[in-house]
N, C-alpha and C. Protein backbone atom coordinates (compact mmCIF):
# COMPACT_ATOMS: atom_id res chain seq x y z
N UNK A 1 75.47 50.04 13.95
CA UNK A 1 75.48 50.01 12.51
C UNK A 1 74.09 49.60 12.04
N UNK A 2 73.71 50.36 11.54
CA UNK A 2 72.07 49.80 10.68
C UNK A 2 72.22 50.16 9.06
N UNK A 3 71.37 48.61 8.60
CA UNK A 3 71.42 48.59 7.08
C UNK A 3 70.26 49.42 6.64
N UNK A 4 70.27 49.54 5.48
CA UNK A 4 69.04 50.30 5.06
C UNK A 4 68.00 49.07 3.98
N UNK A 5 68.86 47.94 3.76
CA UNK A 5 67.86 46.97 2.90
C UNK A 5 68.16 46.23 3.72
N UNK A 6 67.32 44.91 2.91
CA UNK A 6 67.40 43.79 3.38
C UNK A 6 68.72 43.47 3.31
N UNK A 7 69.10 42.00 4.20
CA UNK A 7 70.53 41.39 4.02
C UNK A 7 70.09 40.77 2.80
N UNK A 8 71.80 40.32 2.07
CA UNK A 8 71.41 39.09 1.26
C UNK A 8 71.32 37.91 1.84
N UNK A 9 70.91 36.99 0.98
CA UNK A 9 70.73 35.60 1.76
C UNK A 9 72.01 34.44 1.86
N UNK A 10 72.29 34.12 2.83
CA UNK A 10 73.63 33.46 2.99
C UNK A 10 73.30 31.75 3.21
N UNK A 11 74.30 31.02 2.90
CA UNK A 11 73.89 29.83 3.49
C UNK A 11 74.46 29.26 4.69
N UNK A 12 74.49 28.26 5.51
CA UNK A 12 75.23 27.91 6.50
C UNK A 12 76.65 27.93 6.63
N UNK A 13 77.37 28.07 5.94
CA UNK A 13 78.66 28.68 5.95
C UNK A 13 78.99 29.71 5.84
N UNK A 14 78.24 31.09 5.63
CA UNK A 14 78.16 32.31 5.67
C UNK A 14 78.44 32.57 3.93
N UNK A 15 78.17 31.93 3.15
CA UNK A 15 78.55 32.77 1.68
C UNK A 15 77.57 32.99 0.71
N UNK A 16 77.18 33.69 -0.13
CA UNK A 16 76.26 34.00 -0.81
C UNK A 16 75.95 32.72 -1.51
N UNK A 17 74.74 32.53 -1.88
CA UNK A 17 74.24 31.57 -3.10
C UNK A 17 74.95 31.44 -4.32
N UNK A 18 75.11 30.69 -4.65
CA UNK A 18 75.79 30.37 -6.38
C UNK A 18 74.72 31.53 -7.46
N UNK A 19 75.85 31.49 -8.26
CA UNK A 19 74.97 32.61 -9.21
C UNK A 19 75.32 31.48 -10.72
N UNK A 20 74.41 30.90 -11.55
CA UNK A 20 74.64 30.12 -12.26
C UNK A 20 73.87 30.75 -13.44
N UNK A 21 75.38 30.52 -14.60
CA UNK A 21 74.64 31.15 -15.71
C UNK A 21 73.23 30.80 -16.77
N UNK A 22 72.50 31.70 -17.53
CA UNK A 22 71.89 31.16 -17.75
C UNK A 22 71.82 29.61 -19.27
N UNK A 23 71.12 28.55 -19.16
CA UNK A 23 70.00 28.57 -18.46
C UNK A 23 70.36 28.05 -17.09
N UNK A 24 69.12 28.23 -16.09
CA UNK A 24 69.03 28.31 -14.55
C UNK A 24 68.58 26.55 -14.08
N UNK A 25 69.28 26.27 -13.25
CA UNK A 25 69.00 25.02 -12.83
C UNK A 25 67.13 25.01 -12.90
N UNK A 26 66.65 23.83 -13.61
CA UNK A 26 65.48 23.43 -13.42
C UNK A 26 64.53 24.23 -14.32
N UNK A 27 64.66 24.96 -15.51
CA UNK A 27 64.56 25.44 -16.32
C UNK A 27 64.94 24.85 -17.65
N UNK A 28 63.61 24.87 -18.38
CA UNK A 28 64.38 24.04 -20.16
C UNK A 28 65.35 25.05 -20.28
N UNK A 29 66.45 24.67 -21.46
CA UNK A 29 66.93 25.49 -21.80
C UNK A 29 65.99 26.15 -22.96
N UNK A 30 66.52 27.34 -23.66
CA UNK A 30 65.52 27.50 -24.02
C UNK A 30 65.26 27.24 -25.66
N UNK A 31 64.21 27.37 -26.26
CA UNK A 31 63.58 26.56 -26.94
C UNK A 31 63.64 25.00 -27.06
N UNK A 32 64.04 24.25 -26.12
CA UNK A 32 63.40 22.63 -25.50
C UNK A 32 62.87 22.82 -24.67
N UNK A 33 61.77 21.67 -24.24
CA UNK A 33 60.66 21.30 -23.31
C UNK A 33 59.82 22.28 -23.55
N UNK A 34 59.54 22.21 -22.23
CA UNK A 34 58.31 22.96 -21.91
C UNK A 34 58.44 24.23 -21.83
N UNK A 35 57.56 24.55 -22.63
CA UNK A 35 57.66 26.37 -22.83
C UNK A 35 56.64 26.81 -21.63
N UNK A 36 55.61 26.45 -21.46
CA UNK A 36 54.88 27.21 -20.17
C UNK A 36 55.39 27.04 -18.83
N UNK A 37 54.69 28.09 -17.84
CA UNK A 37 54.97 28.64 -16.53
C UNK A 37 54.63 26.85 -15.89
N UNK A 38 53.60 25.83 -16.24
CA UNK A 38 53.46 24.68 -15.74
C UNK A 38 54.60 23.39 -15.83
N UNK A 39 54.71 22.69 -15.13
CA UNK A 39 55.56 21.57 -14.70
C UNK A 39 55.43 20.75 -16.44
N UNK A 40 55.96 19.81 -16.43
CA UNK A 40 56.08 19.23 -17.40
C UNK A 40 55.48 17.64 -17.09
N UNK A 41 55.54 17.47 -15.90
CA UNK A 41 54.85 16.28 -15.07
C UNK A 41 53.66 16.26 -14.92
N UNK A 42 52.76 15.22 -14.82
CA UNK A 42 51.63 15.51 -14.53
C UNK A 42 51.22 16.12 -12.45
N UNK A 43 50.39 16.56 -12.08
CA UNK A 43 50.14 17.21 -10.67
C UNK A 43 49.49 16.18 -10.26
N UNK A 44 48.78 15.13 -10.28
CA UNK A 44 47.93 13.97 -9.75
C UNK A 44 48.42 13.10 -10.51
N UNK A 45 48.40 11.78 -9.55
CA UNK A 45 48.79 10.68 -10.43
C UNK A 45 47.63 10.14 -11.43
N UNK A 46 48.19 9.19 -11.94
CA UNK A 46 46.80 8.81 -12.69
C UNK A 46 46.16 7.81 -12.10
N UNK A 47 45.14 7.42 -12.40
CA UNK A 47 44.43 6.03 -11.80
C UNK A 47 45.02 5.21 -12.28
N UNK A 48 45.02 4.17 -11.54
CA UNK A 48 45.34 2.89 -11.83
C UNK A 48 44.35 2.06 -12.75
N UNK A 49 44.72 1.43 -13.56
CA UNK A 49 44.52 0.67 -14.94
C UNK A 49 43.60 -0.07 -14.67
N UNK A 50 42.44 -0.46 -15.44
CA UNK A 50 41.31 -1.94 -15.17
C UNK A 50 39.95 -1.68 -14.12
N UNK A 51 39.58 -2.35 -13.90
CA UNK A 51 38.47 -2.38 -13.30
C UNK A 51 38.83 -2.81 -11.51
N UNK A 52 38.48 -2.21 -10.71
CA UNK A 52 38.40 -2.79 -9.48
C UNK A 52 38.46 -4.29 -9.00
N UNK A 53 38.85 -5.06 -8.21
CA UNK A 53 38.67 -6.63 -8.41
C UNK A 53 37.53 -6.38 -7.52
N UNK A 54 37.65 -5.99 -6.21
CA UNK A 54 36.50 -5.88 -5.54
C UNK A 54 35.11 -5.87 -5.94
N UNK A 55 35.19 -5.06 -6.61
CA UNK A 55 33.80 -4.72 -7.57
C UNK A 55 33.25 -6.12 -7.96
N UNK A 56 34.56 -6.63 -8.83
CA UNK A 56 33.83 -7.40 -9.86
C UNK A 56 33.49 -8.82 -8.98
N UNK A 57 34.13 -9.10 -7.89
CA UNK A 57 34.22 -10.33 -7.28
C UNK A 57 32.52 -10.21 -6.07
N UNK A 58 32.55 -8.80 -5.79
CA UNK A 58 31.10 -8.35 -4.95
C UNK A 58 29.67 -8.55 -6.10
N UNK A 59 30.09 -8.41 -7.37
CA UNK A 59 28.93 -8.93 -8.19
C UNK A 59 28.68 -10.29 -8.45
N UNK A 60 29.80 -11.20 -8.18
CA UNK A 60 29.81 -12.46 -8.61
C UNK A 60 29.55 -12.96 -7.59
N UNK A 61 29.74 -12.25 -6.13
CA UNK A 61 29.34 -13.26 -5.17
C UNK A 61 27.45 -12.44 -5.04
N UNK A 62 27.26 -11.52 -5.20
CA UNK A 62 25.68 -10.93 -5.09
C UNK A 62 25.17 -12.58 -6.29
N UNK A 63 24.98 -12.42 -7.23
CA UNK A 63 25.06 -12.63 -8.27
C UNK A 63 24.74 -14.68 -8.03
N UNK A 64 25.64 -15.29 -7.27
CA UNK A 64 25.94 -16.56 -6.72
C UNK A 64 24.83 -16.47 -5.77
N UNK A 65 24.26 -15.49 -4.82
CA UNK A 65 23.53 -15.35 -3.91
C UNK A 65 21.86 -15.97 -4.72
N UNK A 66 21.71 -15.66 -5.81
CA UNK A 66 20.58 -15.61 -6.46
C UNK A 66 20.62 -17.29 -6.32
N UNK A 67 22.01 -18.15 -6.94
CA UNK A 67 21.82 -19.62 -7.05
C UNK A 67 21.67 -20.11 -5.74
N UNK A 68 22.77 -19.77 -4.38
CA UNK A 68 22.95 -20.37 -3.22
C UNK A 68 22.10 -19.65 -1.92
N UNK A 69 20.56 -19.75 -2.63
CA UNK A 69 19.63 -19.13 -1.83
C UNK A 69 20.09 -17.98 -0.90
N UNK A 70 21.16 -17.43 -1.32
CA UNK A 70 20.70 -15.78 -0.82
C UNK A 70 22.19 -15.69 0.34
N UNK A 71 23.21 -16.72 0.75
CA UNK A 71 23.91 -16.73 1.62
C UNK A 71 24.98 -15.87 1.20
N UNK A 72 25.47 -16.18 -0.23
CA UNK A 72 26.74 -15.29 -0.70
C UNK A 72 26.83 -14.05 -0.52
N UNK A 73 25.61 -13.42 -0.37
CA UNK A 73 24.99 -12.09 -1.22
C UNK A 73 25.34 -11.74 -0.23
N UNK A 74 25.88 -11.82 1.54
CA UNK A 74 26.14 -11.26 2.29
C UNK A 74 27.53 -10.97 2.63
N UNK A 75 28.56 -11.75 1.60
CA UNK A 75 29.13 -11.20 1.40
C UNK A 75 29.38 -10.26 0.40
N UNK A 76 28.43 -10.46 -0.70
CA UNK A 76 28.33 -9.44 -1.71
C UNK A 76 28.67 -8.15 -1.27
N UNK A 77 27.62 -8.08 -0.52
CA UNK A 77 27.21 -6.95 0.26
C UNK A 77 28.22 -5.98 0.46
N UNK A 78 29.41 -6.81 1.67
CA UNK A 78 30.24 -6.17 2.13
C UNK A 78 31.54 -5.70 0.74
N UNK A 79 31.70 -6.50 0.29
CA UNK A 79 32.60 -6.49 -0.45
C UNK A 79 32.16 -5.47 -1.45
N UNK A 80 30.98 -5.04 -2.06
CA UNK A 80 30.60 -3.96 -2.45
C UNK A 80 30.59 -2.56 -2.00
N UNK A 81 30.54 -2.66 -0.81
CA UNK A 81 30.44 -1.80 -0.26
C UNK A 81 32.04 -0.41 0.09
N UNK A 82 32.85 -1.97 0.53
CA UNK A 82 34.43 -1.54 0.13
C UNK A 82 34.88 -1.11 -1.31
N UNK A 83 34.34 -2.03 -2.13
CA UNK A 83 34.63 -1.56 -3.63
C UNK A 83 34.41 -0.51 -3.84
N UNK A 84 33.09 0.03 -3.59
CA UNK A 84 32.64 1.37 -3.68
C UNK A 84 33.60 2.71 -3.18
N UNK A 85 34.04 2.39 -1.77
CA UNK A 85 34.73 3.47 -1.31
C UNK A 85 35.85 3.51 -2.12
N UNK A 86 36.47 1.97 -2.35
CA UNK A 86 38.02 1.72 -2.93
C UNK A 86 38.07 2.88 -4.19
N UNK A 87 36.79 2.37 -4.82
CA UNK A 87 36.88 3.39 -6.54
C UNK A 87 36.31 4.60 -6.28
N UNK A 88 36.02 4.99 -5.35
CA UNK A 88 36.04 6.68 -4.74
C UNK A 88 36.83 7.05 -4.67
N UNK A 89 37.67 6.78 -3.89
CA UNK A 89 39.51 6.80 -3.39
C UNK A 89 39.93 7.12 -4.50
N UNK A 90 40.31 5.93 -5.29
CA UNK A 90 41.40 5.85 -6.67
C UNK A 90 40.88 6.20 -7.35
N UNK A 91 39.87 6.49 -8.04
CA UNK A 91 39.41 7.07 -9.36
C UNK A 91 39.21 5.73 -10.55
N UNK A 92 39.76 4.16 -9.36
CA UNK A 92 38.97 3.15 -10.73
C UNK A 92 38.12 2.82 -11.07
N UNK A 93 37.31 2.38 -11.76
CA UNK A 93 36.74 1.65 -12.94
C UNK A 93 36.16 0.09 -11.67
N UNK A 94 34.40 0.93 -12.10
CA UNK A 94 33.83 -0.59 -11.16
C UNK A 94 32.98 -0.11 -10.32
N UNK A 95 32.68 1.52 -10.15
CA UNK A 95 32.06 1.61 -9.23
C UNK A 95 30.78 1.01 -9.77
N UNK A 96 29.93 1.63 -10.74
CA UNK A 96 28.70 0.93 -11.46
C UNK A 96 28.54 -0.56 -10.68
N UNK A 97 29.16 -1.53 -10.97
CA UNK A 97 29.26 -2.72 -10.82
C UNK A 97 29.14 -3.12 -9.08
N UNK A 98 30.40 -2.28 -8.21
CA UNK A 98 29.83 -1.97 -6.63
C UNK A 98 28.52 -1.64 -6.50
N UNK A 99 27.61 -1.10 -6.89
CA UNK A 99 26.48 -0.40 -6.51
C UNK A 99 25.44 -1.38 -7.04
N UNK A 100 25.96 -2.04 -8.11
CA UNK A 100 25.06 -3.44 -8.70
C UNK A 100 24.91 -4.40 -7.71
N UNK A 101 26.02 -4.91 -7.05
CA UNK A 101 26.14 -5.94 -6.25
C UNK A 101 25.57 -5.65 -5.13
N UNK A 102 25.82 -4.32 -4.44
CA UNK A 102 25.20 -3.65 -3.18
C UNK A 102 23.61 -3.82 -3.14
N UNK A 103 23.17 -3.38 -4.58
CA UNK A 103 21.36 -3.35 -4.53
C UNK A 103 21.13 -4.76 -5.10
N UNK A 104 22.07 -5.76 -4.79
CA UNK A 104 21.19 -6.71 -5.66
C UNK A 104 21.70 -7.51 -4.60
N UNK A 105 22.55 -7.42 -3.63
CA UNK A 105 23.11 -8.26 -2.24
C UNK A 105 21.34 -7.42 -1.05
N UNK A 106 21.44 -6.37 -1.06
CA UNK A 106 20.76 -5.94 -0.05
C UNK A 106 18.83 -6.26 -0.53
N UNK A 107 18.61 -6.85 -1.78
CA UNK A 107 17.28 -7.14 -2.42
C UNK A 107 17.51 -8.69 -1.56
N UNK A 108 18.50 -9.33 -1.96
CA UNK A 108 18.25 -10.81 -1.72
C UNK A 108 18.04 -11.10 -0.08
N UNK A 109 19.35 -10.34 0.45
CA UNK A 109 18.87 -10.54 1.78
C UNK A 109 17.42 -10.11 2.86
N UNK A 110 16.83 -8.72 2.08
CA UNK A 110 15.30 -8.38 2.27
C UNK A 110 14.47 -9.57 2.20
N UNK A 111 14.66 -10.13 1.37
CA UNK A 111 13.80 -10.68 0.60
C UNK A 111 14.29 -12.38 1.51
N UNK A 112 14.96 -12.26 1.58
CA UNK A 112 15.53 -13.64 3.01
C UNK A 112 15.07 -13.62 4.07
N UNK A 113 15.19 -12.13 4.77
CA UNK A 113 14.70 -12.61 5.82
C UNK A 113 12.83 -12.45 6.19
N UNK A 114 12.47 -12.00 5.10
CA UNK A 114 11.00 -11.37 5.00
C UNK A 114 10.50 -13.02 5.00
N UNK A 115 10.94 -14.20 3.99
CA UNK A 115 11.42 -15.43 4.02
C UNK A 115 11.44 -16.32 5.25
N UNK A 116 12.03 -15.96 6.28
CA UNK A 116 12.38 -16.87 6.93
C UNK A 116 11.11 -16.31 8.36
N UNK A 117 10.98 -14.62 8.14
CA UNK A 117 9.95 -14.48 9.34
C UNK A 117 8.68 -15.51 9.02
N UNK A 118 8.09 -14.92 7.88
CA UNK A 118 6.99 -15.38 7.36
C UNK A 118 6.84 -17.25 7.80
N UNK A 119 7.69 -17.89 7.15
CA UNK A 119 7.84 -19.28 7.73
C UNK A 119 7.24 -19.75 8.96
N UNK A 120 8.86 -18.31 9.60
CA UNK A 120 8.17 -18.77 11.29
C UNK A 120 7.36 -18.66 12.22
N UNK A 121 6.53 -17.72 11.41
CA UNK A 121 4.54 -17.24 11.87
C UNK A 121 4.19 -18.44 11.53
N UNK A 122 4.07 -19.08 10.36
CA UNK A 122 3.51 -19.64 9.74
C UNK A 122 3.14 -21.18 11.01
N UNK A 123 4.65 -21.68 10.83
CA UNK A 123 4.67 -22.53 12.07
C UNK A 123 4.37 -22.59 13.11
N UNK A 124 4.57 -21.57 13.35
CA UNK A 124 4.26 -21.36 15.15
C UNK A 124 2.93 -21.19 15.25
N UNK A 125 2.30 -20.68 14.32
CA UNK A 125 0.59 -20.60 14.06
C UNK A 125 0.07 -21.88 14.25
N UNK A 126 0.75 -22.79 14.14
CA UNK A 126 0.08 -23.96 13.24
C UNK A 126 -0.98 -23.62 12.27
N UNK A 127 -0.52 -23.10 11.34
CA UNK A 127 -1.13 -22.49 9.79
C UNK A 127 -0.99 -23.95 8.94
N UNK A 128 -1.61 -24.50 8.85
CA UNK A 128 -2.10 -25.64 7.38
C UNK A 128 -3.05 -25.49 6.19
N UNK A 129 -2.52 -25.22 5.16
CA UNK A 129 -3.27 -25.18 4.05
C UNK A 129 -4.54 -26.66 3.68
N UNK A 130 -5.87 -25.88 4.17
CA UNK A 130 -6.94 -27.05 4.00
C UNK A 130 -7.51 -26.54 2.43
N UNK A 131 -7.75 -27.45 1.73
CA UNK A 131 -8.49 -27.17 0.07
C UNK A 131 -9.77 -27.08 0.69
């Protein structure tokens, strides 16, 4: 025996699909909702609300680095650095502020250890300032 179309489509019990009048499951009825071919939902969620904490806590510790000669700023650093990716990721609010803390964590620590070489020429020279 050969068909000449396709079969219809059956479900696991062998019986045709429900035939439901209109309107059709998952369809406004019509004239409510949504009149276009698109969802009524949004397709991406939205970002999440506020500013990053990361962010803001990587500027305050860069930021602290300036008072506590330059130690915080290394964590600045890192914590900026995460912030940064974090508000890549999610789409929040803060990256500006990551990238603040990052160039102003990675200035202090330059500037530390350029600091601490210099010193230790200095000493080891026995370098003394004569007037």
């Amino acid at each position: 025996m050969t068909t000449s179309g396709p079969e219809p489509p059956f479900d696991e019990a062998g019986l045709p699909p429900p035939v439901y009048p209109p309107p059709y499951p998952g369809t406004p009825a019509a004239g409510y909702g949504f009149p276009g071919p698109y969802p009524a939902y949004p397709m991406y969620p939205s970002r999440p609300p506020g500013t990053n904490g990361k962010a803001i806590a990587a500027l305050a510790t860069a930021l602290g680095g300036l008072i506590c000669c330059g130690l915080p700023s290394i964590v600045g650093l890192v914590l900026g650095v995460i912030a940064m990716r974090e508000t890549r990721r999610t789409g929040q609010n803060g990256f500006g502020l990551a990238v603040a803390a990052v160039v102003i964590s990675s200035l202090l620590i330059i500037v530390g250890v350029i600091y601490v070489a210099l010193t230790t020429l200095l000493y080891a020279g026995n370098w003394q300032w004569a007037p």
